[in-house]
Protein backbone atom coordinates (compact mmCIF):
# COMPACT_ATOMS: atom_id res chain seq x y z
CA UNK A 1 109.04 45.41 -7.18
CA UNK A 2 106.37 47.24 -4.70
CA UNK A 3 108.72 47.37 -1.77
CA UNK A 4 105.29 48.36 0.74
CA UNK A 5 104.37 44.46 -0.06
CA UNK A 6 107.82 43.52 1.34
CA UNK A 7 108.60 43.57 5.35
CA UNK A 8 111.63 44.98 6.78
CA UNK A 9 115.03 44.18 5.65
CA UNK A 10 116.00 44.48 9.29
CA UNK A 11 113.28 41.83 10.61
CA UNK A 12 114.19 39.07 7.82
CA UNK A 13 118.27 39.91 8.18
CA UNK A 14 117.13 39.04 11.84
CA UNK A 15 115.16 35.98 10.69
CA UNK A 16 118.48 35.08 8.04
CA UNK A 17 120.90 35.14 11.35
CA UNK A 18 118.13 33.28 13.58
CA UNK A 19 118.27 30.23 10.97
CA UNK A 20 121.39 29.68 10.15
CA UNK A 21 122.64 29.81 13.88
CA UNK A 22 119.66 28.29 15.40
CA UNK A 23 119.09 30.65 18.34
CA UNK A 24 118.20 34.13 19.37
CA UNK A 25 121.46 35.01 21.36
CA UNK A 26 123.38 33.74 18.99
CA UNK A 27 121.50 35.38 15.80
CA UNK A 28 121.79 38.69 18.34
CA UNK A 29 125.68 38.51 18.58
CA UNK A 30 125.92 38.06 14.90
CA UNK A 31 124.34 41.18 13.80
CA UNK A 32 125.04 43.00 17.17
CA UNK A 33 121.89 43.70 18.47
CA UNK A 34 120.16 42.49 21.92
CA UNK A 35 118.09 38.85 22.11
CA UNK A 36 114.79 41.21 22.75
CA UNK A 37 115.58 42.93 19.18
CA UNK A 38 115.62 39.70 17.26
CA UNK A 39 112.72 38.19 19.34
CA UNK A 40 111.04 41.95 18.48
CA UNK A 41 111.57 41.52 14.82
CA UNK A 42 110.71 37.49 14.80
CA UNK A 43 106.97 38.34 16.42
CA UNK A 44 106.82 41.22 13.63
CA UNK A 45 107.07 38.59 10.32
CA UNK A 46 104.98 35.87 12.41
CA UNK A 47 101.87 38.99 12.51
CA UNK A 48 102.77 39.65 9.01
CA UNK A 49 102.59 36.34 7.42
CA UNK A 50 99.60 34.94 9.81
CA UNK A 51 101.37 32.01 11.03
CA UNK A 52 104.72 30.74 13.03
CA UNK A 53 108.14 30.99 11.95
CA UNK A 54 110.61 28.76 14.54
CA UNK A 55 109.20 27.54 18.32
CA UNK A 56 111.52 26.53 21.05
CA UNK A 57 113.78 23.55 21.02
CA UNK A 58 115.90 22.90 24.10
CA UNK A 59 118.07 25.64 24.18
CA UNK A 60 117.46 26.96 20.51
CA UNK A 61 114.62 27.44 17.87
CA UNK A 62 113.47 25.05 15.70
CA UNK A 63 112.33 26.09 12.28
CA UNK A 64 108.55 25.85 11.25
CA UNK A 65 107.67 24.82 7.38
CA UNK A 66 107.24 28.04 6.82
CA UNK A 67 110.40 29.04 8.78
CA UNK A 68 112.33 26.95 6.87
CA UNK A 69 110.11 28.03 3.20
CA UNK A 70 111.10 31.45 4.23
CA UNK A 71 114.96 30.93 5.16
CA UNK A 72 116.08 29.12 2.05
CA UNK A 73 114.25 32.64 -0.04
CA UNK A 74 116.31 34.68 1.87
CA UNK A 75 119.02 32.43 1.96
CA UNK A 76 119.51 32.84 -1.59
CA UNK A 77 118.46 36.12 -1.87
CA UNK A 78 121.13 37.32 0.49
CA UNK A 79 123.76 35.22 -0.79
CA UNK A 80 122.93 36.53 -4.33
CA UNK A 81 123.50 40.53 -2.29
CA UNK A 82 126.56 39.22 -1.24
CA UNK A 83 127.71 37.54 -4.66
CA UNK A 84 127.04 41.07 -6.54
CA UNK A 85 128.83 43.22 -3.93
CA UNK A 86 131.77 41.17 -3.70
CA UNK A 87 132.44 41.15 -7.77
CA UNK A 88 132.32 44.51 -7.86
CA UNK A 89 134.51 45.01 -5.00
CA UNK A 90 137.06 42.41 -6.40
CA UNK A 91 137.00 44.12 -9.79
CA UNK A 92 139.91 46.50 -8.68
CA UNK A 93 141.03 44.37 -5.84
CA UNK A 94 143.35 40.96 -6.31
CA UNK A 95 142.58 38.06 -4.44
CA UNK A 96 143.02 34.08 -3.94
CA UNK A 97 141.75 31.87 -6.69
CA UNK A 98 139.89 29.50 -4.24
CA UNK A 99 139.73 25.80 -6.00
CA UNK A 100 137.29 23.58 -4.66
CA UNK A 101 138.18 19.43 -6.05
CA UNK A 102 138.42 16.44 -4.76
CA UNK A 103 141.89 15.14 -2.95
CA UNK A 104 142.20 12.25 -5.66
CA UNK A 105 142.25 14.83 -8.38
CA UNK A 106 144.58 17.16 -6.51
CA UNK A 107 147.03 14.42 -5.45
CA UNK A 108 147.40 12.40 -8.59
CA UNK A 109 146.12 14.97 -11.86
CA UNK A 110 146.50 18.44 -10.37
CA UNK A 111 149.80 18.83 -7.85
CA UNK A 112 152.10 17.03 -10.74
CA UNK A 113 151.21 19.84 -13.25
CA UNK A 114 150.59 22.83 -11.31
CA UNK A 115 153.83 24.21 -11.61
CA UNK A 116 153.80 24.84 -15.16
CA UNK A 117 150.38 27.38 -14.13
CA UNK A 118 152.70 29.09 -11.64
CA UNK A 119 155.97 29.43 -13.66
CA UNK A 120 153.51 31.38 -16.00
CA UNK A 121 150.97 33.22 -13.68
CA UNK A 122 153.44 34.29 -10.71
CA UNK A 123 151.07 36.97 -9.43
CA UNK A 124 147.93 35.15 -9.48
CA UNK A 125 147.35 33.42 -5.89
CA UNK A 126 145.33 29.78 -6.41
CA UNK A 127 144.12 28.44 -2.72
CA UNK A 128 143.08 24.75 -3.17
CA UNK A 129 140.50 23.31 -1.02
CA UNK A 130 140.60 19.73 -1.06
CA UNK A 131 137.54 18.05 0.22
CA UNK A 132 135.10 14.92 -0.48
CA UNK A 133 132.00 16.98 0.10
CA UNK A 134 130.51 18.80 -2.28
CA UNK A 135 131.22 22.58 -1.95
CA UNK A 136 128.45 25.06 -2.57
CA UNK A 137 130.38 27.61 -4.71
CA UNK A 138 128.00 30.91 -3.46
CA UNK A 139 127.96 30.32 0.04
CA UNK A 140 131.31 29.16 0.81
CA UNK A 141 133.25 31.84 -2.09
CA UNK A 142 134.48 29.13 -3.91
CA UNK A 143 135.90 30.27 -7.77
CA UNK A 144 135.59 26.69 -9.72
CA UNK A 145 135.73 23.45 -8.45
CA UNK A 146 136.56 20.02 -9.56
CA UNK A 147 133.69 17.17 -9.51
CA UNK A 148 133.50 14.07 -10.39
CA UNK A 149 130.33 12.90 -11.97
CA UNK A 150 128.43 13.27 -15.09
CA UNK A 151 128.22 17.34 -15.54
CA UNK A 152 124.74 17.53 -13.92
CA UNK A 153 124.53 20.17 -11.64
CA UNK A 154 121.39 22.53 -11.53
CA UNK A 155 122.40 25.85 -11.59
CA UNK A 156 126.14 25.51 -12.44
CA UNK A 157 128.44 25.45 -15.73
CA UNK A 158 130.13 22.12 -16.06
CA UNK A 159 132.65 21.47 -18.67
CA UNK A 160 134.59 18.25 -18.97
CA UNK A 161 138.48 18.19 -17.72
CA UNK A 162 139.67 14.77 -18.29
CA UNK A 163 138.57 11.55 -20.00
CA UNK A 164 135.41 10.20 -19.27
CA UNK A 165 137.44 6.43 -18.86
CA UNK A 166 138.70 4.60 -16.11
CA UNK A 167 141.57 2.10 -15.34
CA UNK A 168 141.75 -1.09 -13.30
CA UNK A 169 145.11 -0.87 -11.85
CA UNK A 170 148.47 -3.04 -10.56
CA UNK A 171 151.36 -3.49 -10.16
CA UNK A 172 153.63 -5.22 -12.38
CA UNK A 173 154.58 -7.93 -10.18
CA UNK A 174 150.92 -8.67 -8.69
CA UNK A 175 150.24 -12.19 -9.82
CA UNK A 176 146.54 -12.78 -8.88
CA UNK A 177 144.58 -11.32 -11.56
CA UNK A 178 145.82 -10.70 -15.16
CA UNK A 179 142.28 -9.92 -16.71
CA UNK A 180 139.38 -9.05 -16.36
CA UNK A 181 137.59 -12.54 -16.03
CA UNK A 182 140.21 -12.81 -12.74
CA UNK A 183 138.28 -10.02 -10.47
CA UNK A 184 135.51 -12.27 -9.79
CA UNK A 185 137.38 -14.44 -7.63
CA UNK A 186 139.52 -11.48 -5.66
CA UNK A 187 138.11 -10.61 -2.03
CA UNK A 188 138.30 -7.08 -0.29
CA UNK A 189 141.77 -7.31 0.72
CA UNK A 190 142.71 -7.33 -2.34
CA UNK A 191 141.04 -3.94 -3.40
CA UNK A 192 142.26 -0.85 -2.13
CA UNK A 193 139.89 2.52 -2.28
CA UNK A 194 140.19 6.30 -0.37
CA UNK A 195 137.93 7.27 2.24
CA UNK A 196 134.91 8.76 0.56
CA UNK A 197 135.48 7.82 -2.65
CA UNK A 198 132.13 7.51 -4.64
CA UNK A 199 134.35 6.95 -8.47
CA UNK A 200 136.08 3.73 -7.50
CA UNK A 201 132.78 2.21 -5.81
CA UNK A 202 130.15 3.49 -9.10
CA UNK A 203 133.12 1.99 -11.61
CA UNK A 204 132.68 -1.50 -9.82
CA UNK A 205 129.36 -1.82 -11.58
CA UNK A 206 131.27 -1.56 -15.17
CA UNK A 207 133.24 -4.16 -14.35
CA UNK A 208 131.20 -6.91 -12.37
CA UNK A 209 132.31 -6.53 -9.07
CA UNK A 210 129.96 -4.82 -6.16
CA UNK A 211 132.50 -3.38 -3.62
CA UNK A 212 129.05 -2.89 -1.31
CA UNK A 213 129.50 -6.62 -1.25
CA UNK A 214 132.75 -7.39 -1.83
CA UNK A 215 134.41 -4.73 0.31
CA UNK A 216 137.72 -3.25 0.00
CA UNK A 217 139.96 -2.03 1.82
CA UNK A 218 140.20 1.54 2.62
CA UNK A 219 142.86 4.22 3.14
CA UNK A 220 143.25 8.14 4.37
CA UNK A 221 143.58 9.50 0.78
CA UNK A 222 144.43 8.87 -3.06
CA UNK A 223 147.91 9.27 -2.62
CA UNK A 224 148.26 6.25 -0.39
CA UNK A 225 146.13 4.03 -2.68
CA UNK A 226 148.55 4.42 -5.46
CA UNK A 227 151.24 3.93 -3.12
CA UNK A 228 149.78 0.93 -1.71
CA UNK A 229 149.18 -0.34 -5.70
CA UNK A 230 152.89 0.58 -7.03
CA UNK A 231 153.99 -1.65 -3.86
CA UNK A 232 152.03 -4.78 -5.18
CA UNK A 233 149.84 -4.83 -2.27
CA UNK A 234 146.65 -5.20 -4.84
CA UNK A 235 144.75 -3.09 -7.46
CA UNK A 236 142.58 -0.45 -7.63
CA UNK A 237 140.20 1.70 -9.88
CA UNK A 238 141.63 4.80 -11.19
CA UNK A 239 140.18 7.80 -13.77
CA UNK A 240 142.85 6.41 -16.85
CA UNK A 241 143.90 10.02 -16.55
CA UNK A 242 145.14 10.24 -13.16
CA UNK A 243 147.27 7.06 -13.77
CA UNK A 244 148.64 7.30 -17.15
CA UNK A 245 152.03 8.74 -15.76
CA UNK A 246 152.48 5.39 -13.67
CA UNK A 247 151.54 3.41 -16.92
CA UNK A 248 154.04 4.74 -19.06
CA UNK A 249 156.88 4.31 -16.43
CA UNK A 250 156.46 0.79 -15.90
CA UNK A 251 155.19 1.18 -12.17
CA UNK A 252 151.57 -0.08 -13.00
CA UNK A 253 150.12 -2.09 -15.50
CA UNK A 254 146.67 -1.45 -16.52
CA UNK A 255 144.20 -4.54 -16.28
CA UNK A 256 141.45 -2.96 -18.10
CA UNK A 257 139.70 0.57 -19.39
CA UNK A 258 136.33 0.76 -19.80
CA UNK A 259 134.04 4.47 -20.51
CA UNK A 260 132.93 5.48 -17.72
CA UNK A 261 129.27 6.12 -19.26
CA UNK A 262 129.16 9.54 -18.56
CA UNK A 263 131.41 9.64 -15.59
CA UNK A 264 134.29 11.87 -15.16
CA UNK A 265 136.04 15.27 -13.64
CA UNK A 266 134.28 18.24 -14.69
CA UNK A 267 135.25 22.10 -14.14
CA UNK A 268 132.18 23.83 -12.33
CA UNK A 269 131.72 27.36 -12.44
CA UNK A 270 128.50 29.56 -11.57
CA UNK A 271 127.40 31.17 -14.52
CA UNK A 272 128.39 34.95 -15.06
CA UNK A 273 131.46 36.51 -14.80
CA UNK A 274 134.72 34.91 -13.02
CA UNK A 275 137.54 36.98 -11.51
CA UNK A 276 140.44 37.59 -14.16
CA UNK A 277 142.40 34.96 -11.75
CA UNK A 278 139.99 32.37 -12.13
CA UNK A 279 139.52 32.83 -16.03
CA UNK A 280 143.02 32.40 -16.52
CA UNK A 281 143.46 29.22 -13.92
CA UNK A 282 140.29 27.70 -16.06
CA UNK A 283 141.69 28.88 -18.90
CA UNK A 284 145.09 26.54 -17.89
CA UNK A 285 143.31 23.37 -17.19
CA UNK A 286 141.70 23.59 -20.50
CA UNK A 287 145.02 23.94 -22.10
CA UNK A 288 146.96 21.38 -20.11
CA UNK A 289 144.22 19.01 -20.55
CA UNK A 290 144.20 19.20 -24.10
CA UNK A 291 147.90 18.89 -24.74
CA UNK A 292 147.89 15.92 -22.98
CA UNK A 293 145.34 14.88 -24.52
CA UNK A 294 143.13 13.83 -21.74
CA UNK A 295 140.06 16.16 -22.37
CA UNK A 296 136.83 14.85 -23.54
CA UNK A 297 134.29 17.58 -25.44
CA UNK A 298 134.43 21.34 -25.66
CA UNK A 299 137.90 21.77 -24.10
């Protein structure tokens, strides 16, 4: 690398800061320099690359195409800087095992099991961050996280955690559907699904029914789905993992399975080295999945 064909590191760390906050004050509080510095060092890469980087927009800057060309380069290249540095400082230093997964998995698959990963691992600190959006694992320091889909994601290690199957779910005592030639004729209040929840809403297909159409009716979280199933109050579609506890106690009775072609919860790491805390929390869901025998593949 000829670093005389590269500009300063100070001008596009200005630029970086000016992007992501949108504004030269506030890019000149974040690295602690004055608004004429940044503004200084934005004019500098505009004469350097021939053409404009961000213009005024209301009270901020907007990005150019070339703006925003540049600040997704640098936005990687700075993250990957940060990625390398914070490894090697970790490598003598223990910290959190931060979790990223979905608040389905957590409430009905993960929280029922994660005791037995404590009990064994005292000393190793796991941080779960529930959430329905999908975490980008550099940028917001995230060890491994839990998605559902089909193990597609540029850039990432997937391997499967649970069965790729799925459930349609009552109780015992709910009378209006016994099979699955019944769920034509059931309307949305019948259905219950959790905020966000792409699974429930991409199994429909499988099974006939388009929730876009039909509707359903939705609540906060998992948690109070199943609740809201075990009470009779209708059915729901569940990953067969996450219910198979219910199943075999008699507090739901499963209306059909189907494969979910594909679709299921996945372990995603980036590729390269994981603290010794997250190899041995990965390391645990592989095991625990197996024994149960809910994993699917290279477990």
């Amino acid at each position: 690398m000829d670093w005389k064909e590269i500009p300063s590191l100070s001008a596009l760390r200005a630029f970086d800061a000016l992007a992501r906050l949108g504004s030269l004050s506030a890019a000149a509080r974040d690295l602690n320099v004055t608004h004429a510095a940044i503004s200084q060092h934005l004019r500098q890469l505009e004469s350097e690359f021939g053409e404009p980087l961000a213009r005024r927009e209301g009270q901020g800057m907007a990005l150019t195409e070339a703006g925003m060309e540049l600040a997704a380069a640098l936005g990687d290249g700075f993250g990957r800087i940060a990625e390398g540095v914070t490894r090697l400082r970790d490598r003598n230093r223990v910290r959190p095992v931060v979790v990223a997964l979905t608040p389905s998995f957590a409430e009905s698959w993960l929280m029922p099991r994660i005791g037995g990963f404590w009990a064994s691992h005292p000393d190793v600190e796991v941080r779960l961050v529930p959430g329905i959006a999908l975490a980008d694992l550099r940028r917001d320091g995230i060890d491994l996280a839990i998605r559902f889909g089909q193990g597609n994601w540029p850039g990432l290690e997937a391997e499967p955690v649970t069965e790729n199957r799925f459930s349609v779910v009552a109780a015992p005592s709910y009378d209006k559907a016994r099979s699955l030639a019944d769920l034509g004729k059931l309307k949305a209040h019948d259905w219950f699904f959790s905020t966000g929840s792409s699974e429930q809403r991409l199994w429909g297909a499988v099974i006939g029914v388009n929730f876009e159409t039909v509707g359903a009716r939705e609540l906060a979280n998992n948690g109070m789905v199943v609740s809201a199933v075990r009470a009779g109050l209708g059915l729901s579609i569940q990953a067969s993992a996450l219910v198979e506890p219910d199943i075999r106690s008699g507090q739901m009775v499963r209306l059909y399975e189907g494969d979910g072609d594909g679709l299921g919860y996945y372990i995603v790491s980036r590729p390269g080295s994981l603290s010794p805390g997250a190899r041995l929390f990965r390391q645990w869901l592989r095991r625990t999945a197996r024994a149960e025998g809910a994993g699917k593949g290279p477990l």
